[in-house]
PDB file of N, CA and C in Angstrom:
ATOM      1  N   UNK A   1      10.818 -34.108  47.670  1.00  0.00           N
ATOM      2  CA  UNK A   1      12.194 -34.301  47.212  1.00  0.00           C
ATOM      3  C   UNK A   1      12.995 -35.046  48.281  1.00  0.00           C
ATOM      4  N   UNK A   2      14.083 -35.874  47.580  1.00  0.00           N
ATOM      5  CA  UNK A   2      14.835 -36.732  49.029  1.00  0.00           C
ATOM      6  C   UNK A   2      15.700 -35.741  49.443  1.00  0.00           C
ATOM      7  N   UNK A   3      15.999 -35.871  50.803  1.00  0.00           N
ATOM      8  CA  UNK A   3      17.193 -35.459  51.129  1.00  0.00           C
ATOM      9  C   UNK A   3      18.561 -36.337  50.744  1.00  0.00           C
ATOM     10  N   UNK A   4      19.168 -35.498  50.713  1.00  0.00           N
ATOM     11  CA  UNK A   4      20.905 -36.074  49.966  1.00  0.00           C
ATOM     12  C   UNK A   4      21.582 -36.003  51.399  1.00  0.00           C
ATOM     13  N   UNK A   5      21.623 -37.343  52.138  1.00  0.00           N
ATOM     14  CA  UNK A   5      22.379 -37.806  53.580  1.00  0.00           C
ATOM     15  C   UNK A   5      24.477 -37.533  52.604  1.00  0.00           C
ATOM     16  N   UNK A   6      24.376 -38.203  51.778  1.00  0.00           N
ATOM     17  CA  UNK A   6      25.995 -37.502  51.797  1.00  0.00           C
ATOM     18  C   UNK A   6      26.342 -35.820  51.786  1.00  0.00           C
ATOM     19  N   UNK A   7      26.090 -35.343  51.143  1.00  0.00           N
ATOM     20  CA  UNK A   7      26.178 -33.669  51.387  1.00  0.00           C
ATOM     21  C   UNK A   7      25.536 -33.330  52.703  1.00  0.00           C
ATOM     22  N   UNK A   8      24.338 -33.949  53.198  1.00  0.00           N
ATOM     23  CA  UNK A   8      24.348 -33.486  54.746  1.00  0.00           C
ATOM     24  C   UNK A   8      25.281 -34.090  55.923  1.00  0.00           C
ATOM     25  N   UNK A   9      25.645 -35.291  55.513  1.00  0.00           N
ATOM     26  CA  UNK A   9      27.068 -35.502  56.249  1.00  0.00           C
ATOM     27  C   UNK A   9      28.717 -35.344  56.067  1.00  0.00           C
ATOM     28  N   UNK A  10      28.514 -34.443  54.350  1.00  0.00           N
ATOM     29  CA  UNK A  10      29.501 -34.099  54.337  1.00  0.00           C
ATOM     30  C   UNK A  10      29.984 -32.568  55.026  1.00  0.00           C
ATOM     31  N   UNK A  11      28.776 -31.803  54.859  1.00  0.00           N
ATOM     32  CA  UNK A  11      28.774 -30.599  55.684  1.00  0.00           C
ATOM     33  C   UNK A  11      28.697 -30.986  56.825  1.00  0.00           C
ATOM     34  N   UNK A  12      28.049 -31.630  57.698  1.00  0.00           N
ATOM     35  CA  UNK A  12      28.223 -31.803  59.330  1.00  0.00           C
ATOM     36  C   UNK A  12      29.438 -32.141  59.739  1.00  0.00           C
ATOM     37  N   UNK A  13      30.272 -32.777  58.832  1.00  0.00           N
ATOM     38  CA  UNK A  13      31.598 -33.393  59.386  1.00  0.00           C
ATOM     39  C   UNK A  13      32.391 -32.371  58.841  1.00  0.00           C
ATOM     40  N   UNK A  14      32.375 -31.198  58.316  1.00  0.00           N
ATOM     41  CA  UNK A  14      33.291 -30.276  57.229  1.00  0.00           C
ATOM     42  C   UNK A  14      33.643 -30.354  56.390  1.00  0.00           C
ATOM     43  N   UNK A  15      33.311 -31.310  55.529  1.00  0.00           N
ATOM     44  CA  UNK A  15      34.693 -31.689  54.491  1.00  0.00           C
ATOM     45  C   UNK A  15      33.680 -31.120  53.270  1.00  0.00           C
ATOM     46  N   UNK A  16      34.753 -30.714  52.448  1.00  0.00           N
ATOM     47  CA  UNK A  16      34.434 -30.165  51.154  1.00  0.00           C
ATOM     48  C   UNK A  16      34.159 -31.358  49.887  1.00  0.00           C
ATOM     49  N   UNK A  17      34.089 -30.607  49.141  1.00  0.00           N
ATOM     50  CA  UNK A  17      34.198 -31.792  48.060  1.00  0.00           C
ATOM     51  C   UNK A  17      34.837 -32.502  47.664  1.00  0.00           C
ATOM     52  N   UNK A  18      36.256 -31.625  47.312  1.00  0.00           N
ATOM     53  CA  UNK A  18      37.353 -32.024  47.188  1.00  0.00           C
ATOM     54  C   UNK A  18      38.398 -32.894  48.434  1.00  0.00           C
ATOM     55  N   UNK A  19      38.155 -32.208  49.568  1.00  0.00           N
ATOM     56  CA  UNK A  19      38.678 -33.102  50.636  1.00  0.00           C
ATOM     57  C   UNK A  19      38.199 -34.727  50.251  1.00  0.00           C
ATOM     58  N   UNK A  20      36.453 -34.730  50.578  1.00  0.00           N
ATOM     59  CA  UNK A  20      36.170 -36.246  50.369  1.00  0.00           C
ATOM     60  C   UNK A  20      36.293 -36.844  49.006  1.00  0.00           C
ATOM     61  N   UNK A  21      36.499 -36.284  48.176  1.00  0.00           N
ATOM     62  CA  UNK A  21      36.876 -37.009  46.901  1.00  0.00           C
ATOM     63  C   UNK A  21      38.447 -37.614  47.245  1.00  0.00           C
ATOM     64  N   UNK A  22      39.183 -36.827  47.724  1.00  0.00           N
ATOM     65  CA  UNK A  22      40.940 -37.254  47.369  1.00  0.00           C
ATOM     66  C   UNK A  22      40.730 -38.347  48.527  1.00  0.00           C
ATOM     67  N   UNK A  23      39.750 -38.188  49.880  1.00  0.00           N
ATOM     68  CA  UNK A  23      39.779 -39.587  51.060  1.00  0.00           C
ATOM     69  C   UNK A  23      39.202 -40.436  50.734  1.00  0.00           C
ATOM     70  N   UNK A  24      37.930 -40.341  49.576  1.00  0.00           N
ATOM     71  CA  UNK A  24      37.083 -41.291  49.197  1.00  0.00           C
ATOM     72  C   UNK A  24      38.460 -42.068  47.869  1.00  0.00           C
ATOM     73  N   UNK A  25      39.106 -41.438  47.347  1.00  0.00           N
ATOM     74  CA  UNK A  25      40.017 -41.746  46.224  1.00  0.00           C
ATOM     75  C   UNK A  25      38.862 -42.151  44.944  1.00  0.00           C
ATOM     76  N   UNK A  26      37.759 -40.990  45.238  1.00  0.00           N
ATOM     77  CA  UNK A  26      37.088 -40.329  43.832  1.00  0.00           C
ATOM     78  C   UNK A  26      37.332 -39.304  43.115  1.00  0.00           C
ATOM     79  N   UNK A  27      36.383 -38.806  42.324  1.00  0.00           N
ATOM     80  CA  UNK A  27      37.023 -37.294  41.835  1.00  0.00           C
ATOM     81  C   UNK A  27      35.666 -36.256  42.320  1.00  0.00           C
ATOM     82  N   UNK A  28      36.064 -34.756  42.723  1.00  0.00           N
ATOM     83  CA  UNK A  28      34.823 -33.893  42.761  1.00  0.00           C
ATOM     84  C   UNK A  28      33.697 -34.524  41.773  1.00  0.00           C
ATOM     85  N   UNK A  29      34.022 -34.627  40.908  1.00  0.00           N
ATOM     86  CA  UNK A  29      32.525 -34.618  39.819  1.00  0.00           C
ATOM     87  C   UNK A  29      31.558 -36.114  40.309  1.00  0.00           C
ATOM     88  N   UNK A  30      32.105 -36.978  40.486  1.00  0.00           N
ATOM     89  CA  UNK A  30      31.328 -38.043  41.440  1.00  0.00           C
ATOM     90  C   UNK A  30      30.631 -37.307  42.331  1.00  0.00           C
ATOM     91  N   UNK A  31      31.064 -37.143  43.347  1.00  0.00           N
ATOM     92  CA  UNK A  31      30.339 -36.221  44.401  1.00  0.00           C
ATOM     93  C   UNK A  31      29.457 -35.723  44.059  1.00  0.00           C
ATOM     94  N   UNK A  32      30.234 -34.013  43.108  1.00  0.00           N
ATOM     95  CA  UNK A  32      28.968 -33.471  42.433  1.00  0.00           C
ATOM     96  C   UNK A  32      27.588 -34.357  41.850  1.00  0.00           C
ATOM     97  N   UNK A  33      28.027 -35.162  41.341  1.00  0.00           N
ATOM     98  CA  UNK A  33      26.721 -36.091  40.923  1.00  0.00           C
ATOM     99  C   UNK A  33      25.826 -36.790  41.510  1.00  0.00           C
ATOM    100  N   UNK A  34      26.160 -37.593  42.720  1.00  0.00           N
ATOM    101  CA  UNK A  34      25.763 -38.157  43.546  1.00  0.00           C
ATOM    102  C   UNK A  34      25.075 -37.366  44.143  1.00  0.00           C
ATOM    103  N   UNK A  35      25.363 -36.020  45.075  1.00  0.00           N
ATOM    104  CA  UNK A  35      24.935 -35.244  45.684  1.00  0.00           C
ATOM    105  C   UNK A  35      23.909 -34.907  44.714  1.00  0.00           C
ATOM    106  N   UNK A  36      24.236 -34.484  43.569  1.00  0.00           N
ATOM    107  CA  UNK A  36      22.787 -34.046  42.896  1.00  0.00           C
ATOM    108  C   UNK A  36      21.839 -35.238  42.555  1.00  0.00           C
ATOM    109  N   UNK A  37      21.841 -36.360  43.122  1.00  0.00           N
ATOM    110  CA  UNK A  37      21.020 -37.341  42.799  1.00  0.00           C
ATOM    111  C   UNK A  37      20.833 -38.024  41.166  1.00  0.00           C
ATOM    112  N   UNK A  38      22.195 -37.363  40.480  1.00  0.00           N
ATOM    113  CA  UNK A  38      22.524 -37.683  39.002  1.00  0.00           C
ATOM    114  C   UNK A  38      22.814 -38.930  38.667  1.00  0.00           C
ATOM    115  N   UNK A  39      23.791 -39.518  40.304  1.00  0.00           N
ATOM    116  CA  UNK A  39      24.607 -40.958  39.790  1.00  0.00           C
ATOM    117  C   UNK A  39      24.244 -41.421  41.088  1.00  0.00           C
ATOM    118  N   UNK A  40      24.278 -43.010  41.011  1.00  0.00           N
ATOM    119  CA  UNK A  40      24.190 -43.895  42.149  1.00  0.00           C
ATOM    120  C   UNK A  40      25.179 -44.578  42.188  1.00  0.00           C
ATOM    121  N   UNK A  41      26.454 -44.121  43.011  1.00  0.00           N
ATOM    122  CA  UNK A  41      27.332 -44.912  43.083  1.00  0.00           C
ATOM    123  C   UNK A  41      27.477 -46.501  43.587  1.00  0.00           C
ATOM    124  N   UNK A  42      28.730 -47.392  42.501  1.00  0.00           N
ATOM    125  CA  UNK A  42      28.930 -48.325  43.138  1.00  0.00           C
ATOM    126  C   UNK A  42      28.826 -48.501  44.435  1.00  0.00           C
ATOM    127  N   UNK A  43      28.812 -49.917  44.989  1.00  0.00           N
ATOM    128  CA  UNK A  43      29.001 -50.470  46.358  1.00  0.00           C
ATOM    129  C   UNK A  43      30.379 -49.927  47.032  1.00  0.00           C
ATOM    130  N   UNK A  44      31.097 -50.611  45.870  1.00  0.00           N
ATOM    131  CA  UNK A  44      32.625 -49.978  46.559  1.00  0.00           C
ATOM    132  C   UNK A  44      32.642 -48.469  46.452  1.00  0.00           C
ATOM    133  N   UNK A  45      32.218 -48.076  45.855  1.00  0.00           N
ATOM    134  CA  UNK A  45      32.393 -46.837  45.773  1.00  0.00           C
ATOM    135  C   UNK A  45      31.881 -45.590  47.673  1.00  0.00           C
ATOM    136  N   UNK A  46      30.450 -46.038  47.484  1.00  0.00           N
ATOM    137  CA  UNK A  46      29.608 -45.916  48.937  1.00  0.00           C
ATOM    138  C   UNK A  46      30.456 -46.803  50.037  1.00  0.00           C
ATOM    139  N   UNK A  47      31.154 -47.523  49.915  1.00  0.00           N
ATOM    140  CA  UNK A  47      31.569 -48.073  50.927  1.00  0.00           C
ATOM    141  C   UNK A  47      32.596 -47.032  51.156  1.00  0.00           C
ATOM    142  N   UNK A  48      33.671 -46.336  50.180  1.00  0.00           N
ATOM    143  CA  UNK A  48      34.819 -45.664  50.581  1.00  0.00           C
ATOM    144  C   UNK A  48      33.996 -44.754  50.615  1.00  0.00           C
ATOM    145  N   UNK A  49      32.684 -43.790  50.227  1.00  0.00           N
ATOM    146  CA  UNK A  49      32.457 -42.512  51.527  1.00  0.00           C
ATOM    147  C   UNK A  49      31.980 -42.817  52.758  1.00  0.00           C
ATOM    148  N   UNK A  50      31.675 -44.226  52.817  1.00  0.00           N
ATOM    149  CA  UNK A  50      30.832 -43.930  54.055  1.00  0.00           C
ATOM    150  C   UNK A  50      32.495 -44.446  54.946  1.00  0.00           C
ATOM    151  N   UNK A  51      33.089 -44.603  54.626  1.00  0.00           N
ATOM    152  CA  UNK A  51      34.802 -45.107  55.471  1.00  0.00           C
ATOM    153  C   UNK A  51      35.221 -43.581  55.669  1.00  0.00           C
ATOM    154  N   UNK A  52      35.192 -42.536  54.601  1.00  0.00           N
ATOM    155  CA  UNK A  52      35.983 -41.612  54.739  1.00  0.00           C
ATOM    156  C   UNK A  52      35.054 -40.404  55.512  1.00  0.00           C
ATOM    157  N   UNK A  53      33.651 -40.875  56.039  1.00  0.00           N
ATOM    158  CA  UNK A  53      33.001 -39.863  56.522  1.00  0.00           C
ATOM    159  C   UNK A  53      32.892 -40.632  58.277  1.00  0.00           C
ATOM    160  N   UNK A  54      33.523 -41.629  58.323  1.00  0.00           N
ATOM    161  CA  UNK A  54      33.159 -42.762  59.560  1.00  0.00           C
ATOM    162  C   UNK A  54      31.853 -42.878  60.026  1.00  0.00           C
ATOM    163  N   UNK A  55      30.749 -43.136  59.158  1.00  0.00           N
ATOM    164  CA  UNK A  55      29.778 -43.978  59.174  1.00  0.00           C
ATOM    165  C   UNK A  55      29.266 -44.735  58.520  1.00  0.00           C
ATOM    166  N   UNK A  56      28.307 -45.804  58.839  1.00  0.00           N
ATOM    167  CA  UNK A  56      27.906 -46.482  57.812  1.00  0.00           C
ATOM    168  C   UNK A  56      26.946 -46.236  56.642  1.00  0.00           C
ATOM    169  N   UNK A  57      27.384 -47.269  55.620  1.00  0.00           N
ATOM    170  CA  UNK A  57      26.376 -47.011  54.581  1.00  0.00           C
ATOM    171  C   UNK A  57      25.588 -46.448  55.118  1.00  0.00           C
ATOM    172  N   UNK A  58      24.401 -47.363  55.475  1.00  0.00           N
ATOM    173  CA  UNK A  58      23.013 -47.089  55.754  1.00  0.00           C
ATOM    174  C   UNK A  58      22.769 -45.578  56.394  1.00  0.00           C
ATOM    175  N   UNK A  59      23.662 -45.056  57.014  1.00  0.00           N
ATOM    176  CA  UNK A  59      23.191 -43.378  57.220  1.00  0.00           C
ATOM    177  C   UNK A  59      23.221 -43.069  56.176  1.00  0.00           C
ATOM    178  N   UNK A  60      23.784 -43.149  55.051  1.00  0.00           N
ATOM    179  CA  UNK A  60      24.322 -42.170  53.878  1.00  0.00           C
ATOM    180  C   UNK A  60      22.845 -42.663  53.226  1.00  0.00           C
ATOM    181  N   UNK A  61      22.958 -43.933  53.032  1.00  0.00           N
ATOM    182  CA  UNK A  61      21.556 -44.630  51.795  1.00  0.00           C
ATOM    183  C   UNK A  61      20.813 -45.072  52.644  1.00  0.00           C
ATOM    184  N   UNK A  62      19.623 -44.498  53.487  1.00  0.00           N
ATOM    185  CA  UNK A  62      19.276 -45.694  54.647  1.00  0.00           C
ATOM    186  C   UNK A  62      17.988 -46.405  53.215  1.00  0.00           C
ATOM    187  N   UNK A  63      17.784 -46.360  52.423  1.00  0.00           N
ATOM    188  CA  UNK A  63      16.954 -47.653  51.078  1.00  0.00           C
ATOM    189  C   UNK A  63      17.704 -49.082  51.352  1.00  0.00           C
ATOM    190  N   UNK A  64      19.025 -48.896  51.205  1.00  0.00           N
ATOM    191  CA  UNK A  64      19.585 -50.227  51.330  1.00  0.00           C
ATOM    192  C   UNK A  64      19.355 -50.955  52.576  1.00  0.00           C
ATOM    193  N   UNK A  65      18.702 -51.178  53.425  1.00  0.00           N
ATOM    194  CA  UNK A  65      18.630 -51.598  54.180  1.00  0.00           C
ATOM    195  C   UNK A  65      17.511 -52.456  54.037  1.00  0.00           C
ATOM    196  N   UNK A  66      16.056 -51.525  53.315  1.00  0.00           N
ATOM    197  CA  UNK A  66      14.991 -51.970  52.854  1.00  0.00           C
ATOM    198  C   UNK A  66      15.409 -52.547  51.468  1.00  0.00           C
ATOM    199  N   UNK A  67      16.446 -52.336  50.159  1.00  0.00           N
ATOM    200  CA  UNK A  67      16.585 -53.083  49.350  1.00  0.00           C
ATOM    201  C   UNK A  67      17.032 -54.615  49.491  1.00  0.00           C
ATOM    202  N   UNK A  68      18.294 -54.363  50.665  1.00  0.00           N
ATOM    203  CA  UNK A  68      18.757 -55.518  51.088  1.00  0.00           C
ATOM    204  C   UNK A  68      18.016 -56.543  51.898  1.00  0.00           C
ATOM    205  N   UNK A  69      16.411 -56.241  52.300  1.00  0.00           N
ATOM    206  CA  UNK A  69      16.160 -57.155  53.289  1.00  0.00           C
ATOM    207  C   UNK A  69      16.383 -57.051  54.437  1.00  0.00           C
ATOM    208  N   UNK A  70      16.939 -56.122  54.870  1.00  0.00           N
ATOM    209  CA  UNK A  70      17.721 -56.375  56.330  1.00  0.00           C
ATOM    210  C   UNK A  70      17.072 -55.710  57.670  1.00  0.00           C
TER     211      UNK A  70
END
């Protein structure tokens, strides 16, 4: 099974669900989904958690790195 890097960096940094939803300017149920590996959020979307957790994408998704080529 993968590990889910946003819920493990959302717990390392504290923030609840609701905290990073209202900083991400998502809603809990995104989260909830994502975290459960239900939804793959937009770009923009991953870009505002990985802003509101202050790291980059690639900790949260490190695939994109290998999707992107990079």
């Amino acid at each position: 099974m993968r590990k889910n890097m946003l819920r493990v960096w959302r717990r390392r940094l504290s923030f609840t669900q609701v905290e990073l939803a209202k900083t991400a300017h998502c809603s809990r149920a995104t989260i909830i989904l994502i975290e459960r590996l239900k939804h793959y959020p937009t770009s923009k979307v991953r870009s505002r958690l990985a802003t509101a957790l202050s790291v980059s994408e690639s900790v949260i998704w490190p695939t994109l790195e290998v999707a992107d080529g990079k």
